[in-house]
C-alpha atoms as a PDB file:
ATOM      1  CA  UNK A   1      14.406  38.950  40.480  1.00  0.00           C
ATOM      2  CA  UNK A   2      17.356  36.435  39.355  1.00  0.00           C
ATOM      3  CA  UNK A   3      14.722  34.227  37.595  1.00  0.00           C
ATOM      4  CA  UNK A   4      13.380  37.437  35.740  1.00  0.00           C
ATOM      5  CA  UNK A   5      17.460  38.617  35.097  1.00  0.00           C
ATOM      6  CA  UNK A   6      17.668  34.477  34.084  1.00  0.00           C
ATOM      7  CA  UNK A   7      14.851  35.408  31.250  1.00  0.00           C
ATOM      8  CA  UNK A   8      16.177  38.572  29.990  1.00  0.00           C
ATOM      9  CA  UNK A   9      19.886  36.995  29.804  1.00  0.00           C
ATOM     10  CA  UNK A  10      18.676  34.643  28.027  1.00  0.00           C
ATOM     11  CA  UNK A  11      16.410  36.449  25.409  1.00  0.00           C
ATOM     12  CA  UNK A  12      19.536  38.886  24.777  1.00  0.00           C
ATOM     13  CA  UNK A  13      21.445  35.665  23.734  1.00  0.00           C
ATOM     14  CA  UNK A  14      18.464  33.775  21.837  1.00  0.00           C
ATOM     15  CA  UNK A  15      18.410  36.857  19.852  1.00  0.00           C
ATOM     16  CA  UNK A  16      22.080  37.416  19.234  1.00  0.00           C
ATOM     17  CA  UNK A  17      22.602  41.290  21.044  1.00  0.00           C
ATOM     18  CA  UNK A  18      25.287  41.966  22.315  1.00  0.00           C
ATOM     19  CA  UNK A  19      26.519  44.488  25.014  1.00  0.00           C
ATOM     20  CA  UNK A  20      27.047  47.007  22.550  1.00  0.00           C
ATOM     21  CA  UNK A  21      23.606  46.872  21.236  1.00  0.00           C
ATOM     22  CA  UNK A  22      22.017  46.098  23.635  1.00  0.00           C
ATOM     23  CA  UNK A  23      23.188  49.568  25.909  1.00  0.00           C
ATOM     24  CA  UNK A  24      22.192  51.777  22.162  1.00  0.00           C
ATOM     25  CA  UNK A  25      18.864  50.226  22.405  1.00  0.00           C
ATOM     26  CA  UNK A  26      18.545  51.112  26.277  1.00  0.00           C
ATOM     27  CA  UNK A  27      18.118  47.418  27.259  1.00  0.00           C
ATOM     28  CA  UNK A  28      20.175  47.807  30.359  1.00  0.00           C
ATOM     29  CA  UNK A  29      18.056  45.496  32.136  1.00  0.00           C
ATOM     30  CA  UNK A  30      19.246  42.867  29.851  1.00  0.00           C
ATOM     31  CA  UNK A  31      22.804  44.114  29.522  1.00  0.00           C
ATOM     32  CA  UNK A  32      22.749  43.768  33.481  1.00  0.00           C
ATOM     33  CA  UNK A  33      21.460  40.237  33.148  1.00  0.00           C
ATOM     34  CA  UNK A  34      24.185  39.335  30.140  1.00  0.00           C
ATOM     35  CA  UNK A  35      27.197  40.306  31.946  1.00  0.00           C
ATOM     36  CA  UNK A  36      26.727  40.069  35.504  1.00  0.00           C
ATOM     37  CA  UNK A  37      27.558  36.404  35.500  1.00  0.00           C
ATOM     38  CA  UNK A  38      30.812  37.099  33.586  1.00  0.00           C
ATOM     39  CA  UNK A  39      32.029  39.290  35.822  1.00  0.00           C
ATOM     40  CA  UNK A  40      30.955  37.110  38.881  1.00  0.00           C
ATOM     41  CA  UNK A  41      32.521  34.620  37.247  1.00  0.00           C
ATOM     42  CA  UNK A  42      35.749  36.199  36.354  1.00  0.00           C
ATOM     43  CA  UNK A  43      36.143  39.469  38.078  1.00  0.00           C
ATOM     44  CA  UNK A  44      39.316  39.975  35.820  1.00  0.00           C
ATOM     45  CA  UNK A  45      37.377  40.426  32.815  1.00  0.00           C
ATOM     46  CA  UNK A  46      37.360  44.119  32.793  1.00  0.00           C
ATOM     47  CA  UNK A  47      35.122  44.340  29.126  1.00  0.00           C
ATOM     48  CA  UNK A  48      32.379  42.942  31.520  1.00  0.00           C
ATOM     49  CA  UNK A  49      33.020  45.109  34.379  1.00  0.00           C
ATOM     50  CA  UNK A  50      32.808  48.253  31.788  1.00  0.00           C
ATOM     51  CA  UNK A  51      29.901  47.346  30.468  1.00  0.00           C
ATOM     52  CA  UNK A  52      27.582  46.437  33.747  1.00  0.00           C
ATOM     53  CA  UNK A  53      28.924  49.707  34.614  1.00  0.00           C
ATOM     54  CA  UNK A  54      26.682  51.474  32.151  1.00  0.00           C
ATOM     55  CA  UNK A  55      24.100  49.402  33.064  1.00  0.00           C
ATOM     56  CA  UNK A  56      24.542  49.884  36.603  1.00  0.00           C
ATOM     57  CA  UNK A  57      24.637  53.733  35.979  1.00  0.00           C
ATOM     58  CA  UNK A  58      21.812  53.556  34.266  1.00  0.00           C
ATOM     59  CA  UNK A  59      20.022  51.288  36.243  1.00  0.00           C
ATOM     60  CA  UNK A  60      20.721  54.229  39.167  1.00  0.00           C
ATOM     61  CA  UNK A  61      23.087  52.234  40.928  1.00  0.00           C
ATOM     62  CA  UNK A  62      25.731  55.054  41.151  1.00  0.00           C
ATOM     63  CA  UNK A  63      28.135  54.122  43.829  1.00  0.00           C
ATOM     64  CA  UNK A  64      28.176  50.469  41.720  1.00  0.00           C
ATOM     65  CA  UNK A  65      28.468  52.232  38.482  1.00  0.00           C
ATOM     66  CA  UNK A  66      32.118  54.006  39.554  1.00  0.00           C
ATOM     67  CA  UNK A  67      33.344  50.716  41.396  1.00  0.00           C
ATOM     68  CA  UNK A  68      33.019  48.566  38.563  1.00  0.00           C
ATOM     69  CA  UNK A  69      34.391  51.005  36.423  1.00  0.00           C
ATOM     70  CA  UNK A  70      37.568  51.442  38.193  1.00  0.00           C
ATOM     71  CA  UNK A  71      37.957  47.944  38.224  1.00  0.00           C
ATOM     72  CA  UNK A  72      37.807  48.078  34.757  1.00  0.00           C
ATOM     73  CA  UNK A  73      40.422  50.555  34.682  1.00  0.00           C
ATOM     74  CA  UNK A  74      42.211  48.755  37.206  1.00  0.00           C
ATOM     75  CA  UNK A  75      42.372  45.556  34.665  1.00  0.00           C
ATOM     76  CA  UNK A  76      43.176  47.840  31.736  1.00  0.00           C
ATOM     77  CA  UNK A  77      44.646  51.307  32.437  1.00  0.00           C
ATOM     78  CA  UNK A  78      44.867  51.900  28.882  1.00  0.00           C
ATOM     79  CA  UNK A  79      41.641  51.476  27.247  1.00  0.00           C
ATOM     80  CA  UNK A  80      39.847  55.270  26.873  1.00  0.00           C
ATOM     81  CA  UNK A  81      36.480  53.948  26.849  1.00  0.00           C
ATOM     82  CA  UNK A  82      36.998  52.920  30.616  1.00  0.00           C
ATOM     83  CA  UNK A  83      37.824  55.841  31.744  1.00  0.00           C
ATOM     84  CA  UNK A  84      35.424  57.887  29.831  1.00  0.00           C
ATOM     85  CA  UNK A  85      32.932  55.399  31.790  1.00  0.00           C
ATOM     86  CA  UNK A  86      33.994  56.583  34.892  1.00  0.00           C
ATOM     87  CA  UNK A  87      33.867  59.961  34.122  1.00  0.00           C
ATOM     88  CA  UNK A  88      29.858  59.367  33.317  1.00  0.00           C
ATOM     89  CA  UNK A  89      29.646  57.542  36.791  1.00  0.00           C
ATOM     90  CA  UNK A  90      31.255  60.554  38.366  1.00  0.00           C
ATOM     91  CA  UNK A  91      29.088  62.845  36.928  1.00  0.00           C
ATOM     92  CA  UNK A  92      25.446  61.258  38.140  1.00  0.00           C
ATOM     93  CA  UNK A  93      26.822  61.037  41.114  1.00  0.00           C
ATOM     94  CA  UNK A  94      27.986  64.527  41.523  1.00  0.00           C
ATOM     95  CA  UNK A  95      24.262  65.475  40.220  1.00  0.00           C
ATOM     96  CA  UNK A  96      22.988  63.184  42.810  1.00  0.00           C
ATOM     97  CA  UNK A  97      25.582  64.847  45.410  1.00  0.00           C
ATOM     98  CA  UNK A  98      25.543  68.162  47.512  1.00  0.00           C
ATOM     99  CA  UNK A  99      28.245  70.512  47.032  1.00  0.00           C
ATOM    100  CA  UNK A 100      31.387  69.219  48.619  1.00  0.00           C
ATOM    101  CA  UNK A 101      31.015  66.089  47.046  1.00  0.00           C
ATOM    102  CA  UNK A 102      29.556  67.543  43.592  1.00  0.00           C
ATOM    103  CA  UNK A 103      32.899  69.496  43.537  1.00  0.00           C
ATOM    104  CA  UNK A 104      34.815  66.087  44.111  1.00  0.00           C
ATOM    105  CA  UNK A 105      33.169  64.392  41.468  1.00  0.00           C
ATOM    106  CA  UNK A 106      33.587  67.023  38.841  1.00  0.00           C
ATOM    107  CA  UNK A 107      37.140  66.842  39.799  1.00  0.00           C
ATOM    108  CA  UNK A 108      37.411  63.326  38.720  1.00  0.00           C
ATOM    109  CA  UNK A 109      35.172  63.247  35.836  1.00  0.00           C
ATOM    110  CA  UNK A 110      37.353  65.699  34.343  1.00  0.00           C
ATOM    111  CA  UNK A 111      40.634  63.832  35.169  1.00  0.00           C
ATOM    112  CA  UNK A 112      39.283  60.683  33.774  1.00  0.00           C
ATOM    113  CA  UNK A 113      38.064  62.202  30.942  1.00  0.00           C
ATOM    114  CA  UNK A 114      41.483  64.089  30.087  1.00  0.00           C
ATOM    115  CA  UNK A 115      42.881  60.788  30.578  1.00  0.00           C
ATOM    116  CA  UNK A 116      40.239  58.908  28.114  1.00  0.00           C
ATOM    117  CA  UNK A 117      41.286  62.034  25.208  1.00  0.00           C
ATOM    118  CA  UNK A 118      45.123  61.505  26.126  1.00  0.00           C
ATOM    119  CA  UNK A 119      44.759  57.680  25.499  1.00  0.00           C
ATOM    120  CA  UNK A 120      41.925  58.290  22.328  1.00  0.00           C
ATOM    121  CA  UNK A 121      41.654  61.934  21.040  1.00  0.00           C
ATOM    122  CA  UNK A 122      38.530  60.422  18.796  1.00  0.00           C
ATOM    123  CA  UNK A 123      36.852  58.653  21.794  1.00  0.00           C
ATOM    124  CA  UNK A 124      33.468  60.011  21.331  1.00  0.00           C
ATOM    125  CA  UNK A 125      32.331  59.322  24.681  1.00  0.00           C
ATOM    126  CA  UNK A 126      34.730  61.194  26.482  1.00  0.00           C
ATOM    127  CA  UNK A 127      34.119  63.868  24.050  1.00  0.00           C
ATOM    128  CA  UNK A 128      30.887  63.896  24.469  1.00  0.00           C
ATOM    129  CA  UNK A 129      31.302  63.758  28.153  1.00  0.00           C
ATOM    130  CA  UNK A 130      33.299  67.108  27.952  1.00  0.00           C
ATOM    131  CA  UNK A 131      31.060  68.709  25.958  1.00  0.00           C
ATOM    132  CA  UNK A 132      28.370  67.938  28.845  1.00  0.00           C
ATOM    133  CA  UNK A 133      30.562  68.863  31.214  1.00  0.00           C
ATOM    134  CA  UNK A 134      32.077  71.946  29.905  1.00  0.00           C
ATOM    135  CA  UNK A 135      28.842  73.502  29.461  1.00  0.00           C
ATOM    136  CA  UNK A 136      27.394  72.258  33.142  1.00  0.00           C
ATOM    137  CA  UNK A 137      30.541  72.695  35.542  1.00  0.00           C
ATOM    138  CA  UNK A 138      31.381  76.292  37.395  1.00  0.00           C
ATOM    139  CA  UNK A 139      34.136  78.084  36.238  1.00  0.00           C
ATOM    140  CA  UNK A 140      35.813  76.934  39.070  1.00  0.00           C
ATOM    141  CA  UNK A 141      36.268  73.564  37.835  1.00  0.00           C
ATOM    142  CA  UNK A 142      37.240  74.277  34.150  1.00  0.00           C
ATOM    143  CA  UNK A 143      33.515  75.300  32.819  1.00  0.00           C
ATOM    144  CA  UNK A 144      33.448  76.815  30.048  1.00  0.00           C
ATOM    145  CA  UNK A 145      30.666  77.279  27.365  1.00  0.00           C
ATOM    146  CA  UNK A 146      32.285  77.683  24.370  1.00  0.00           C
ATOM    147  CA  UNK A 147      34.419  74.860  24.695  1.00  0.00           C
ATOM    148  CA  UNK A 148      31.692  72.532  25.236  1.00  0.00           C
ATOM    149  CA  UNK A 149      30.376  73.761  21.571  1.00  0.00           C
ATOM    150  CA  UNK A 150      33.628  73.051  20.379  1.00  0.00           C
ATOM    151  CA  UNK A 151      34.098  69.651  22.152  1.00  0.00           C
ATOM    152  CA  UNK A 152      30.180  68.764  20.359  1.00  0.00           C
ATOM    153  CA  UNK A 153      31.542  70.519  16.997  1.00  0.00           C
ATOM    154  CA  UNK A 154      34.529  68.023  16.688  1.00  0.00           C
ATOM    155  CA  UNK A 155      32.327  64.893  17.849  1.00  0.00           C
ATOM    156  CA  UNK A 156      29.838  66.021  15.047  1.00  0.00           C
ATOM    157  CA  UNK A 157      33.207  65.423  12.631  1.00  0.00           C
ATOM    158  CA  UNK A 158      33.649  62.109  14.152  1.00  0.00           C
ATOM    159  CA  UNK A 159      30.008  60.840  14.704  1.00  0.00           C
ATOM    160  CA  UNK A 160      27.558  62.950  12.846  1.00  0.00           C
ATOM    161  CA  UNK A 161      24.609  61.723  14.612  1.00  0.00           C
ATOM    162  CA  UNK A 162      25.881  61.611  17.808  1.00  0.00           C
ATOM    163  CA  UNK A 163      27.127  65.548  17.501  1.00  0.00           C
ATOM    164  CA  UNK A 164      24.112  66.321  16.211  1.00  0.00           C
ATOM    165  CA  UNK A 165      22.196  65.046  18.941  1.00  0.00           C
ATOM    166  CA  UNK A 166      24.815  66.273  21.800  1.00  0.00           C
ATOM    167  CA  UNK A 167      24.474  69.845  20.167  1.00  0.00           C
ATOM    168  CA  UNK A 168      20.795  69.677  20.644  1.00  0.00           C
ATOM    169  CA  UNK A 169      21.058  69.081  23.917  1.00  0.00           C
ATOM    170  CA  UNK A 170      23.315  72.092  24.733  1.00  0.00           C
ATOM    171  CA  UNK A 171      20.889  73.649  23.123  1.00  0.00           C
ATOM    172  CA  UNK A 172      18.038  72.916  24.931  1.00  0.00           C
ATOM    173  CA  UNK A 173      20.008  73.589  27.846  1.00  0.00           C
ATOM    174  CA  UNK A 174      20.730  76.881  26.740  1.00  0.00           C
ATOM    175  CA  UNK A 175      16.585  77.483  25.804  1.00  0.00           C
ATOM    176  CA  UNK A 176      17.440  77.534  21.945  1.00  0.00           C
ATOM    177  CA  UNK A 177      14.579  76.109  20.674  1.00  0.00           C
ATOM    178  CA  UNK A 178      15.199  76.478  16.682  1.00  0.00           C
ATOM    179  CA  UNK A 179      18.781  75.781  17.016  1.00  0.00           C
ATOM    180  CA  UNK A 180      17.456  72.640  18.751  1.00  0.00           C
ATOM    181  CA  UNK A 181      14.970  71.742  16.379  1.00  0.00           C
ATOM    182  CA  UNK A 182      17.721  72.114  13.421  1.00  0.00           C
ATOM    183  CA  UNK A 183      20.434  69.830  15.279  1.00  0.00           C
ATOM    184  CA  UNK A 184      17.448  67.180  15.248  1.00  0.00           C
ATOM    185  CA  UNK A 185      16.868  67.472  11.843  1.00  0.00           C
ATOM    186  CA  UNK A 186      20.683  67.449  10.934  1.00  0.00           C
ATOM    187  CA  UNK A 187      20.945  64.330  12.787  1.00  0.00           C
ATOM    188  CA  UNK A 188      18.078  62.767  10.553  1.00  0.00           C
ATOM    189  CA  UNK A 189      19.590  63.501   7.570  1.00  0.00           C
ATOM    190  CA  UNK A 190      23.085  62.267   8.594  1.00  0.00           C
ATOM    191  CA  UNK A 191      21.498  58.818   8.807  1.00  0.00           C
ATOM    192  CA  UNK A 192      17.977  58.673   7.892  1.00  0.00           C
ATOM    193  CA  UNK A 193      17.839  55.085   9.285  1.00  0.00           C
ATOM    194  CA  UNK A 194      19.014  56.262  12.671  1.00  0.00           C
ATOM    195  CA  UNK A 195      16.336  56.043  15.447  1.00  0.00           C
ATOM    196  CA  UNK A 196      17.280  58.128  18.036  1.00  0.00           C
ATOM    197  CA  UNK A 197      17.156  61.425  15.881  1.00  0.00           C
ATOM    198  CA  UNK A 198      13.531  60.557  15.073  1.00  0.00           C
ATOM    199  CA  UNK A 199      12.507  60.104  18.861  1.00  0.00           C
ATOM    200  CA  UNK A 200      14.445  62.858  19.870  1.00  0.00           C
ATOM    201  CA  UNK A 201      12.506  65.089  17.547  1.00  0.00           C
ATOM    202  CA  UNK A 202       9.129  63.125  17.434  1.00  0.00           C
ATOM    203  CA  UNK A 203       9.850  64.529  21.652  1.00  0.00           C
ATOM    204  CA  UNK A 204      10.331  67.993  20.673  1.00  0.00           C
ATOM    205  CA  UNK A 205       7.412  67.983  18.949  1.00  0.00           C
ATOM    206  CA  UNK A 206       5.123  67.061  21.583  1.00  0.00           C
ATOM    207  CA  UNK A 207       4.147  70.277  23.080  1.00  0.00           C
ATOM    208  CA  UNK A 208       4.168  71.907  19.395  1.00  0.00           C
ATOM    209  CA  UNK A 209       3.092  69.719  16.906  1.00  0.00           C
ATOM    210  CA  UNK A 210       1.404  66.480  17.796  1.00  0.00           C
ATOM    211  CA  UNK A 211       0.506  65.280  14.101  1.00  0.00           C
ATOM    212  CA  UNK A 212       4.198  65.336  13.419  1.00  0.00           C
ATOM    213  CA  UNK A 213       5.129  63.679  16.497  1.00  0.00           C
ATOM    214  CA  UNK A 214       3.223  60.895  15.712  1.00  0.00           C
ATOM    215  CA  UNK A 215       4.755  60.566  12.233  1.00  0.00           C
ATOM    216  CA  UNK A 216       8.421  60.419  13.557  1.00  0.00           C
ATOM    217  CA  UNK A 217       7.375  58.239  16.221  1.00  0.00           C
ATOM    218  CA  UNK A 218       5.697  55.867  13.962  1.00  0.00           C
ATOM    219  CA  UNK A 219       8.909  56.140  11.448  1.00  0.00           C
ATOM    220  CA  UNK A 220      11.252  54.941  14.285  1.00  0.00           C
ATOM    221  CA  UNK A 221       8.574  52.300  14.920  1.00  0.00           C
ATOM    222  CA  UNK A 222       9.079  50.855  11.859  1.00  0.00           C
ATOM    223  CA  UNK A 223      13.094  50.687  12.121  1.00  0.00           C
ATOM    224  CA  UNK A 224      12.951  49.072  15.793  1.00  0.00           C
ATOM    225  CA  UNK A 225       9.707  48.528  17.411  1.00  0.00           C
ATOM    226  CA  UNK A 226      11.451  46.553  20.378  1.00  0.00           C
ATOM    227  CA  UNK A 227      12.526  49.844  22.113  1.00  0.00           C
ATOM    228  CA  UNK A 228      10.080  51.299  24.066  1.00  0.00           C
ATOM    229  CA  UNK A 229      11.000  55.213  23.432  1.00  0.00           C
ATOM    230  CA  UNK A 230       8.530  55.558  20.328  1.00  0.00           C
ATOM    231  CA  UNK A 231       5.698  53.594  22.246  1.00  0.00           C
ATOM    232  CA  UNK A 232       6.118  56.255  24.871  1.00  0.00           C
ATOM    233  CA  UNK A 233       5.472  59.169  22.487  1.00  0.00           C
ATOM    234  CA  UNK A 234       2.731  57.449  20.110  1.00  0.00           C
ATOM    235  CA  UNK A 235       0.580  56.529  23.860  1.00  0.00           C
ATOM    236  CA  UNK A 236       1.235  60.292  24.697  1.00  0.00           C
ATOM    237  CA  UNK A 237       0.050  61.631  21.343  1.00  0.00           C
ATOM    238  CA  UNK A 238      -3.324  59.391  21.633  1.00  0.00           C
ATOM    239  CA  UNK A 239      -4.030  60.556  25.247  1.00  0.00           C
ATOM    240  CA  UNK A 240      -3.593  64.342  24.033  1.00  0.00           C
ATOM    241  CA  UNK A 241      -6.045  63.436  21.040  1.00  0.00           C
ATOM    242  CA  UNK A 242      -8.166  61.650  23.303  1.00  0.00           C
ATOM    243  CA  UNK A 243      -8.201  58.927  21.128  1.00  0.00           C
ATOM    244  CA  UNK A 244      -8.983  56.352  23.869  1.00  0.00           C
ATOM    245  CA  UNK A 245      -9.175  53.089  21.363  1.00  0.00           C
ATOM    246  CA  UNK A 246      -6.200  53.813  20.328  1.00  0.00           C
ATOM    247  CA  UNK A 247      -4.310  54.568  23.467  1.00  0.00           C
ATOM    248  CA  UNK A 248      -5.204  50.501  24.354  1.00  0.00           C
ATOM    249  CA  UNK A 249      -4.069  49.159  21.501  1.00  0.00           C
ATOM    250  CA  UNK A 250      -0.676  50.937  21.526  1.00  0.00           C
ATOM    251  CA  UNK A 251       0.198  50.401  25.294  1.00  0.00           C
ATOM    252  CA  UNK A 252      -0.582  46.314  24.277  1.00  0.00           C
ATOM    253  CA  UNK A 253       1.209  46.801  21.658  1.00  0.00           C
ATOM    254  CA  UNK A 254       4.395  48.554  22.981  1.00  0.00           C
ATOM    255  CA  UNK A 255       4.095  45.604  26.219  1.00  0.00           C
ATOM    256  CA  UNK A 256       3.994  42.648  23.343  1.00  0.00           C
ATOM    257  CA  UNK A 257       7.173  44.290  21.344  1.00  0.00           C
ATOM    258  CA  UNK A 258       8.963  45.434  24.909  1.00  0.00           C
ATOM    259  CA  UNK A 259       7.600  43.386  27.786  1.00  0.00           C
ATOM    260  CA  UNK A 260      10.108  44.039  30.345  1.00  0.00           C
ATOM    261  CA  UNK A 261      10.058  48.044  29.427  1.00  0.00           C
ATOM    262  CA  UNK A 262       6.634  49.145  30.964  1.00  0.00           C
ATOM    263  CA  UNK A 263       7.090  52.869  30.516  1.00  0.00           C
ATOM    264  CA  UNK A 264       5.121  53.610  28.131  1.00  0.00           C
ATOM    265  CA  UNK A 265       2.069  52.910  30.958  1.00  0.00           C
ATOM    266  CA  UNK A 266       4.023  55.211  33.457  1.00  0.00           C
ATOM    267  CA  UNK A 267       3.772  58.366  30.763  1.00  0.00           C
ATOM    268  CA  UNK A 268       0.440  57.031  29.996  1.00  0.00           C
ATOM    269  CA  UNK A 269      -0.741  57.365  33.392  1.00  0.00           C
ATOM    270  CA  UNK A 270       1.112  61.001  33.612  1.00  0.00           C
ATOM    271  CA  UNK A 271      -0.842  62.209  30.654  1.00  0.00           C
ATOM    272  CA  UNK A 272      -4.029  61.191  31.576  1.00  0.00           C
ATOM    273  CA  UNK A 273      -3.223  62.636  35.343  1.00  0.00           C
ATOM    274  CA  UNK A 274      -2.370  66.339  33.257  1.00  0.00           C
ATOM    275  CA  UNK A 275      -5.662  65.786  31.252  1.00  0.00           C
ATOM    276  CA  UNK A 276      -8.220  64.961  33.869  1.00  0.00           C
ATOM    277  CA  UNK A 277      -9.447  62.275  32.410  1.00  0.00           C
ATOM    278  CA  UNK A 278      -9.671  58.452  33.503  1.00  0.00           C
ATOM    279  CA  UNK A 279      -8.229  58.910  36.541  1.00  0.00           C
ATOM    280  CA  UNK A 280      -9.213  55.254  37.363  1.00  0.00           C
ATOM    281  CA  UNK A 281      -7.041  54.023  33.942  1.00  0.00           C
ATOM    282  CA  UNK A 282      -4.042  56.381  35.233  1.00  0.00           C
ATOM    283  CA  UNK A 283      -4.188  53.919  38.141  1.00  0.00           C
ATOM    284  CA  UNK A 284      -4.188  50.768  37.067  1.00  0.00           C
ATOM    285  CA  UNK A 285      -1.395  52.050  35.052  1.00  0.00           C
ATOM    286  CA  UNK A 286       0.998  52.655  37.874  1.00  0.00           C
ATOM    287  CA  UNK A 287       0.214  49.592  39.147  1.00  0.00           C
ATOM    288  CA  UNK A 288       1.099  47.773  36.105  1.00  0.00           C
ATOM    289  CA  UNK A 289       4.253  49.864  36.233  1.00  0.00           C
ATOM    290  CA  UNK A 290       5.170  49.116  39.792  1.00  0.00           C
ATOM    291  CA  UNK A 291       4.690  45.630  39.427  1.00  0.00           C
ATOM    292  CA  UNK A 292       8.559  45.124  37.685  1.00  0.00           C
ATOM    293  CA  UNK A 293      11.837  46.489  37.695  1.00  0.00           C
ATOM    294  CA  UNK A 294      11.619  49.565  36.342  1.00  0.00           C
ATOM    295  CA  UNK A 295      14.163  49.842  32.918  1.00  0.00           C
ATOM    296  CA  UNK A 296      17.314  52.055  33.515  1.00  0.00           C
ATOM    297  CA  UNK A 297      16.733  56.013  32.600  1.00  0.00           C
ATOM    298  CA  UNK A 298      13.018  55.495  33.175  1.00  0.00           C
ATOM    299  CA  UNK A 299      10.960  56.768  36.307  1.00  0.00           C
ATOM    300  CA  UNK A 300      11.937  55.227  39.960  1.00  0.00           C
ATOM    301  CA  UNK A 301       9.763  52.723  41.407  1.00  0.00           C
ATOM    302  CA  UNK A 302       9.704  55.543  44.478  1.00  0.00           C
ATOM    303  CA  UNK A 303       8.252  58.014  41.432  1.00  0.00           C
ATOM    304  CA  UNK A 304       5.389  55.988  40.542  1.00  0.00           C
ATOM    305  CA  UNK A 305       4.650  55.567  44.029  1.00  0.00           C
ATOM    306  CA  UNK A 306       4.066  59.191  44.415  1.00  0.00           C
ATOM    307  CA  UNK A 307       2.361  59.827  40.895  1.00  0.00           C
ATOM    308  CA  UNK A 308       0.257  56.947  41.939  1.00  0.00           C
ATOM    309  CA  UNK A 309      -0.528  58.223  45.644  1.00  0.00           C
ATOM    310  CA  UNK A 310      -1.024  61.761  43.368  1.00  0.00           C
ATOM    311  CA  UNK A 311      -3.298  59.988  40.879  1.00  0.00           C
ATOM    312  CA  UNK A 312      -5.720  58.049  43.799  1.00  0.00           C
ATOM    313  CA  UNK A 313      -5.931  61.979  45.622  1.00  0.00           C
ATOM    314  CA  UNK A 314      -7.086  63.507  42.431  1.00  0.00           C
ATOM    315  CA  UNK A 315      -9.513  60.761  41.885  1.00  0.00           C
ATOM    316  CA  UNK A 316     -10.983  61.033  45.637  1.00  0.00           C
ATOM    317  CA  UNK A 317     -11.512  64.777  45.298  1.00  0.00           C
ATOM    318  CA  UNK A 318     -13.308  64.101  42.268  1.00  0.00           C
ATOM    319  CA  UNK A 319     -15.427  61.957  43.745  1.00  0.00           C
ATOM    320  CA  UNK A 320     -16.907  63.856  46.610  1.00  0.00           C
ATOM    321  CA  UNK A 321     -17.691  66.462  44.072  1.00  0.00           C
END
């Protein structure tokens, strides 16, 4: 694993991406392997600690994810973005939690993100971490829907795209499906050259219009083909279309442009599992899957395990018949 970390720091840096970009474009494998050594190196550097926080959190190392971030804040009581960071940490882990500690954890997410808003009123991650949490805590702990529209509302004023997008997703939560659809498209025309809209949308399409899936997956494509969330969609769009040529050619694809994100086999092998067909392919997917470091926000190693143990049943009943 440190010679693999070794490789990605070192791609990040050949190609010039920093922390910042390199967390938007959900490389938080590389992040991990940028600024690991700088904080091993200088645990005083608290920029470093912030950032292999997020990577940490997203890389499902909770427990790491809040450490490092209140070492940050430790380093730098006064930067927002730190504590807005540990407010995110605090609030996996309270999903990840049973009830005594989810109530702890809500407890300090919304302290630290108070904090982050008394520090920055415009700091659009702690606003967008109240909106989330507005709308998810119990009333016993502050919830309250409305306000989390109005927290989204006011990060929409600050970061069109990103309100868009964070009022989409309280409206999914809330099983609005046009209101959904329209915060999508709002974010696409707030920055047509934005990718995440286009995914985000290409996604809601999938289960209601595959022909305009794969035209928003193919536009984001052709803004950033080294992130691996379009190559996901475009390999589930040929499996539902049973376009079986095709479905090679984009999974090589996606692995040439994104080697070190193999999801795009994972949802591959999922889709193929839901349509019956090439049960065998589905397989050999996992396997490719499982055979790396999975990328942060992307299925568990222990989740292909049991779509793969899932797969190999399906394929033995078959069989026999």
């Amino acid at each position: 694993m440190k010679v693999v970390l070794f490789i990605f720091a070192f791609a990040a840096c050949a190609a010039g991406a920093g922390p910042e970009e390199l967390a938007d474009a959900g490389h938080y494998l590389r992040l991990k392997a940028l600024v690991e050594p700088l904080v091993k190196a200088d645990p005083t550097d608290a920029k470093s600690a912030y950032w292999l926080s997020q990577a940490e959190g997203a890389l499902g190392n909770l427990d790491t994810a809040l450490k490092l971030a209140d070492q940050a804040i430790a380093l730098d009581p006064k930067n927002a973005r730190y504590h807005a960071q540990a407010a995110a940490a605090c609030g996996r882990l309270a999903q990840a939690s049973g009830l005594l500690k989810q109530l702890q954890y809500g407890r300090r997410a919304k302290k630290e993100l108070d904090t982050a808003l008394e520090l920055d009123p415009n700091n659009e991650g702690a606003l967008y971490g109240l909106a989330l949490f507005y709308y998810a805590a119990p009333s016993m702990l502050g919830g309250d829907k409305q306000k989390a529209q109005a927290a989204a509302e006011l990060l929409t004023k600050l970061n069109p795209v990103r309100g868009y997008l964070t009022q989409a997703k309280l409206a999914n939560e809330r099983k609005d499906a046009a209101a959904e659809e329209d915060y999508y498209k709002k974010a696409i025309a707030a920055d047509p050259a934005a990718y995440e809209p286009k995914v985000k949308l290409a996604n809601f399409y999938m289960t209601r219009d595959l022909s305009a899936a794969w035209d928003l997956a193919n536009e984001a494509l052709t803004l950033d083909p080294g992130q691996a969330e379009a190559w996901k969609l475009l390999a589930q769009v040929d499996v539902a279309t049973q376009c079986w040529e095709e479905l090679r050619a984009t999974l090589e694809q996606a692995r040439a442009e994104v080697p070190d994100d193999l999801a795009p086999y994972y949802y591959s092998a999922v889709a193929l599992e839901q349509s019956g067909h090439f049960f065998g392919w589905a397989s050999d997917f996992l396997d490719l899957y499982m055979s790396s470091a999975p990328e942060g926000e992307e299925p568990t190693l222990a989740e292909a395990e049991k779509a793969s143990k899932r797969v190999r049943s399906v394929a033995f009943r078959a069989s026999m018949e």
